[in-house]
C-alpha atoms as a PDB file:
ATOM      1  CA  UNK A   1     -19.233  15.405  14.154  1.00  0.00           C
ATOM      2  CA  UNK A   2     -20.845  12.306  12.246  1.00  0.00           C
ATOM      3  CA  UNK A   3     -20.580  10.883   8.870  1.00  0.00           C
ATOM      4  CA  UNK A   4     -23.390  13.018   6.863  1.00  0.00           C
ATOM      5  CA  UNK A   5     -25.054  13.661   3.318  1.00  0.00           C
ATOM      6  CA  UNK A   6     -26.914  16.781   3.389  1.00  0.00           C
ATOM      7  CA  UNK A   7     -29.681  16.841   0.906  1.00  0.00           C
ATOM      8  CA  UNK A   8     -32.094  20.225  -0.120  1.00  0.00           C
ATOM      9  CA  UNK A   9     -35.372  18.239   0.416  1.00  0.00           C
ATOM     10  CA  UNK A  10     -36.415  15.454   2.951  1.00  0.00           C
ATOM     11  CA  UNK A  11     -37.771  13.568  -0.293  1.00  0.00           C
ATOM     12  CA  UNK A  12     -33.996  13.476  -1.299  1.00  0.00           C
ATOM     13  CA  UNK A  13     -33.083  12.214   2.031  1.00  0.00           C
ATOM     14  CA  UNK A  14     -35.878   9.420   2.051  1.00  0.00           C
ATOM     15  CA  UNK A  15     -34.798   8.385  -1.505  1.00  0.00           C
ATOM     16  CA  UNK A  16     -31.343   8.470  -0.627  1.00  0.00           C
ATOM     17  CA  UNK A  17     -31.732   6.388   2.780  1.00  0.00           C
ATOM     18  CA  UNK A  18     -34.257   3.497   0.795  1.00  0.00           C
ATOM     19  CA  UNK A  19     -30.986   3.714  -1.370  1.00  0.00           C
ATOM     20  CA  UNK A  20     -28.989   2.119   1.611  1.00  0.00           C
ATOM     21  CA  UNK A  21     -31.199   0.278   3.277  1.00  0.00           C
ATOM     22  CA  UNK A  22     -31.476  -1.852  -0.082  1.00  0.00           C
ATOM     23  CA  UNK A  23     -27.788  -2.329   0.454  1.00  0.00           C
ATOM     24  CA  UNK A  24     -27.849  -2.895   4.532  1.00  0.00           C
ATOM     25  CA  UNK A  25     -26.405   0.378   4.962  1.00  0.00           C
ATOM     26  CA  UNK A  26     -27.869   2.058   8.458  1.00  0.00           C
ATOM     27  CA  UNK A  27     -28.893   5.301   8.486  1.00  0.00           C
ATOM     28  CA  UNK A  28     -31.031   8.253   9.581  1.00  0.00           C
ATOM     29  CA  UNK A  29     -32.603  11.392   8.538  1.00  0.00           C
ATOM     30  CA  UNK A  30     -32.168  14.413  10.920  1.00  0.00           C
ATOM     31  CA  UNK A  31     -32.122  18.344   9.970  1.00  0.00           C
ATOM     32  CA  UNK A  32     -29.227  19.520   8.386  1.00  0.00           C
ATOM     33  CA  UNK A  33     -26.835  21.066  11.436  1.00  0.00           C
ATOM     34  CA  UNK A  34     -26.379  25.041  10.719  1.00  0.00           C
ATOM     35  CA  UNK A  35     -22.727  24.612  10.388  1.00  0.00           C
ATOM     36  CA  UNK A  36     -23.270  22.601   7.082  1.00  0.00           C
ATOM     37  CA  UNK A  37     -26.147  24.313   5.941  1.00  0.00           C
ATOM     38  CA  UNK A  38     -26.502  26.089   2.721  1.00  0.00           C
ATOM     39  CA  UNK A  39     -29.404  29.462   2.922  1.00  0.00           C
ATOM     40  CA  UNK A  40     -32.426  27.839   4.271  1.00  0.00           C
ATOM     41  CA  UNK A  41     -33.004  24.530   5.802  1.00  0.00           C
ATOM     42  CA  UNK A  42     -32.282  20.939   4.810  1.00  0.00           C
ATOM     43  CA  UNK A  43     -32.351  17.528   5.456  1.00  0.00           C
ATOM     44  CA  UNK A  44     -29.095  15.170   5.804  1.00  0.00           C
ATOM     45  CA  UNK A  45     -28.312  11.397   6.700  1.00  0.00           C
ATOM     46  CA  UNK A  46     -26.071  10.325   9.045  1.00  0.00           C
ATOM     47  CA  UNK A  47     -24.280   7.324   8.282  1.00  0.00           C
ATOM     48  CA  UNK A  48     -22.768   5.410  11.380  1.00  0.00           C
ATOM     49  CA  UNK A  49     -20.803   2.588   9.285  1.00  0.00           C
ATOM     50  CA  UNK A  50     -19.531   1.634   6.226  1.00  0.00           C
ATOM     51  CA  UNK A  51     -19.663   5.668   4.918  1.00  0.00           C
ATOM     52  CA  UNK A  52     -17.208   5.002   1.867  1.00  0.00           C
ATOM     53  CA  UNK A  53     -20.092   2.784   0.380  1.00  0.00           C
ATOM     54  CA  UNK A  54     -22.672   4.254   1.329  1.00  0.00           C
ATOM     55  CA  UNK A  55     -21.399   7.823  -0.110  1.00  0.00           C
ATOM     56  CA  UNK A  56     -20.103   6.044  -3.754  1.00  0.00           C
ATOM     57  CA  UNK A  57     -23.733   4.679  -3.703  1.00  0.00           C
ATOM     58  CA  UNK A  58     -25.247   8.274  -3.663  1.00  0.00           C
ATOM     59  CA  UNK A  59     -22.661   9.778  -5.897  1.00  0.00           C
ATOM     60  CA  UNK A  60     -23.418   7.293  -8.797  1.00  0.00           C
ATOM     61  CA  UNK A  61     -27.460   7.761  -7.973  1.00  0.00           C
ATOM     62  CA  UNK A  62     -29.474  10.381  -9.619  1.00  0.00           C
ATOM     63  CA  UNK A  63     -30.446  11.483  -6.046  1.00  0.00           C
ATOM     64  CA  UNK A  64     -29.565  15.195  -5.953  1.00  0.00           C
ATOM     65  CA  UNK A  65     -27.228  16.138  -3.223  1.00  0.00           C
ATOM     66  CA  UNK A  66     -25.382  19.199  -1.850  1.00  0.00           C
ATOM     67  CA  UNK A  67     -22.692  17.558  -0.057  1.00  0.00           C
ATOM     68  CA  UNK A  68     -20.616  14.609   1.783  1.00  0.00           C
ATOM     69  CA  UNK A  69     -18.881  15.232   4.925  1.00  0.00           C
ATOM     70  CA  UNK A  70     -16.999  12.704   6.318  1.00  0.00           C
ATOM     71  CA  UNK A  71     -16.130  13.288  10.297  1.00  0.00           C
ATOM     72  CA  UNK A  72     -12.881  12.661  10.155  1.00  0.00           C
ATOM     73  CA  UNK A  73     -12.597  15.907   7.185  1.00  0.00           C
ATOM     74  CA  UNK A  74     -14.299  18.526   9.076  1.00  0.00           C
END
């Protein structure tokens, strides 16, 4: 499993991944996998490197979230 911030809407996800790439963080927008899914669908970003940043930075946002998974926790 990858590093990955799920989000309820793509919008989130696009907001959230601008977010990073302002700070040189890499990452992309795929559908939330079922396992981490919450009811319907949803949109997450996977976040090869530097995932400790690059989660703080979406905490302290006001980008609504639903969760953080880091790989090496699930």
């Amino acid at each position: 499993m990858e590093n990955i911030i799920t989000f309820a809407s793509v919008t989130n996800a696009m907001k959230a991944k601008e977010l990073l790439r302002q700070h040189r963080i890499a990452s992309r927008v795929i559908r939330t996998p079922a396992k981490l899914r919450r009811g319907s669908c949803g949109y997450s970003l996977v976040i090869p490197k530097r995932f400790s940043e690059a989660a703080e930075l979406v905490r302290s946002s006001r980008i609504p979230y639903r969760g953080i998974y880091a790989a090496d926790a699930m």
